[in-house]
Every structure is written in structure tokens, then in C-alpha cells.
Protein backbone atom coordinates (compact mmCIF):
# COMPACT_ATOMS: atom_id res chain seq x y z
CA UNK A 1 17.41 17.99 9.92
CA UNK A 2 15.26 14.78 9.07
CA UNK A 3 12.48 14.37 6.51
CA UNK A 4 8.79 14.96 8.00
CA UNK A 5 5.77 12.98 6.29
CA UNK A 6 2.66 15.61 6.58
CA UNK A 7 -0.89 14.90 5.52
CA UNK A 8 -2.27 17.49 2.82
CA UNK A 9 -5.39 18.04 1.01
CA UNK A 10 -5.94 17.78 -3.10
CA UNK A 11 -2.66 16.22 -4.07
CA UNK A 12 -2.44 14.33 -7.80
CA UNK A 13 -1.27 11.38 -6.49
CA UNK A 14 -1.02 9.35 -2.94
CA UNK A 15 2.51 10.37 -1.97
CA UNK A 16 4.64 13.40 -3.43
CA UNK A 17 7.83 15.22 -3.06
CA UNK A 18 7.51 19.02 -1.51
CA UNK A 19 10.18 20.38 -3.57
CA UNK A 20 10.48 23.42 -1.77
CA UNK A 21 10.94 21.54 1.91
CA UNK A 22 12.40 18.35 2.91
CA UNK A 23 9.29 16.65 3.68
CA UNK A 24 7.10 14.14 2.09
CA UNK A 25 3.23 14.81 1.71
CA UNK A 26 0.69 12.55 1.47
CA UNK A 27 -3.14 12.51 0.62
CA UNK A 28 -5.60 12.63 3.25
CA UNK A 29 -7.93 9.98 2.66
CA UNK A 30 -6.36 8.38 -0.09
CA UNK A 31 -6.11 4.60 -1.24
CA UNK A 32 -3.89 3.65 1.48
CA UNK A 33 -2.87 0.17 0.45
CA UNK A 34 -0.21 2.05 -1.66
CA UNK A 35 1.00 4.29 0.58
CA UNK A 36 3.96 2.51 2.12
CA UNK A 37 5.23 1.67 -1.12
CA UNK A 38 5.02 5.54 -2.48
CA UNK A 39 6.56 6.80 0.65
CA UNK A 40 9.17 4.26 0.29
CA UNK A 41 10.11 5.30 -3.11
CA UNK A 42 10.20 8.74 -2.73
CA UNK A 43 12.68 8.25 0.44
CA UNK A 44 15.21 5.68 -1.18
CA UNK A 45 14.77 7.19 -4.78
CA UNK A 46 13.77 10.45 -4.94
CA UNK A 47 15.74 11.55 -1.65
CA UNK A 48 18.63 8.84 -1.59
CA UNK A 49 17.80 7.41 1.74
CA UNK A 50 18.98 4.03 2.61
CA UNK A 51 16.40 0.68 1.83
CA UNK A 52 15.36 -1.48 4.62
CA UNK A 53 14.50 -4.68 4.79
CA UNK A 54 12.01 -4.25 7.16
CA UNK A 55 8.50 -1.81 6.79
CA UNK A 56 10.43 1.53 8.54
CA UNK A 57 11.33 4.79 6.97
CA UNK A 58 14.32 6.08 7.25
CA UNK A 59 15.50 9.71 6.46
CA UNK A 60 18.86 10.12 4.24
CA UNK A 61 20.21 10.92 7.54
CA UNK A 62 19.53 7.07 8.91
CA UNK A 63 17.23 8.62 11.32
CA UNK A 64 13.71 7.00 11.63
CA UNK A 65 10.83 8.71 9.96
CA UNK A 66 7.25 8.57 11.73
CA UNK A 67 4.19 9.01 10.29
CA UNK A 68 1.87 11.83 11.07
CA UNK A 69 -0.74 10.71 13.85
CA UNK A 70 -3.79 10.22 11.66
CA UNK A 71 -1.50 7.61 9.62
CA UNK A 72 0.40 6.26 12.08
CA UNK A 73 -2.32 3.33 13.17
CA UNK A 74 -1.67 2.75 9.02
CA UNK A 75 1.84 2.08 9.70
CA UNK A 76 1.47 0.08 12.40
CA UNK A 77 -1.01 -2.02 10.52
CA UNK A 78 1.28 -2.56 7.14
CA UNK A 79 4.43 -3.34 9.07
CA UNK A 80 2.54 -6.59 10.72
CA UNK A 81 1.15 -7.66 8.04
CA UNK A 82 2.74 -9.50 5.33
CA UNK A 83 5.07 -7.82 2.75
């Protein structure tokens, strides 16, 4: 079982936690500048997946998390640019 990111309507903040699930949820149309860094947080911190050096997200497991579709371009464009 890995973590799933899923897009969600009227969250409080940009990334959260689905308590109930083992996924992540994030705003739809939200300030996306921050999103890598909230998604990164709440992997490492929040559900004790390992830190990489590099922009990818990986599930407690080590496995790779994707983004959904409709943020995946997002990802794409944060992990070549600079950071």
C-alpha cells in the first residue's frame, strides 16, 4: 500500500493529511508555488517517509509517489527548476 496525492475541492490550506486514508489531498487551484514544499512535509513529517535530495516523493514505503494528472505538468515544472 503506497500513499496517493488526490486533488479535492474547499480545503483550509494547500496540502493536508486525510486522516482517515493514507493519502495526501491537495487544493484544486491553489497557490501552487507552495505545493511541493507542503506535500513534502506532510510525507517526511507527518507520515515518516524518507527525505530526498532531489524534487521526488516518496511514500514511507520508498516507493515513488506521482502526482494526480492535473498536477503532474506542476511537478514536472518544479523539479527543473531551481530549488
Amino acid at each position: 500500500m503506497g500513499i496517493l496525492i488526490c486533488v479535492a475541492d474547499d480545503l483550509p490550506k494547500i496540502a493536508v493529511r486525510d486522516p482517515d486514508e493514507v493519502s495526501v489531498l491537495v487544493a484544486r487551484g491553489g497557490e501552487t508555488g507552495e505545493l511541493p514544499r507542503e506535500v513534502q512535509e506532510i510525507l517526511t513529517i507527518d507520515l515518516g517517509a524518507p527525505a530526498t535530495a532531489d524534487a521526488a516523493f516518496l511514500c514511507f514505503c520508498g516507493t515513488r509517489v506521482e502526482l494526480p494528472g492535473e498536477l503532474a505538468r506542476l511537478g514536472a515544472v518544479e523539479a527543473s527548476g531551481t530549488r
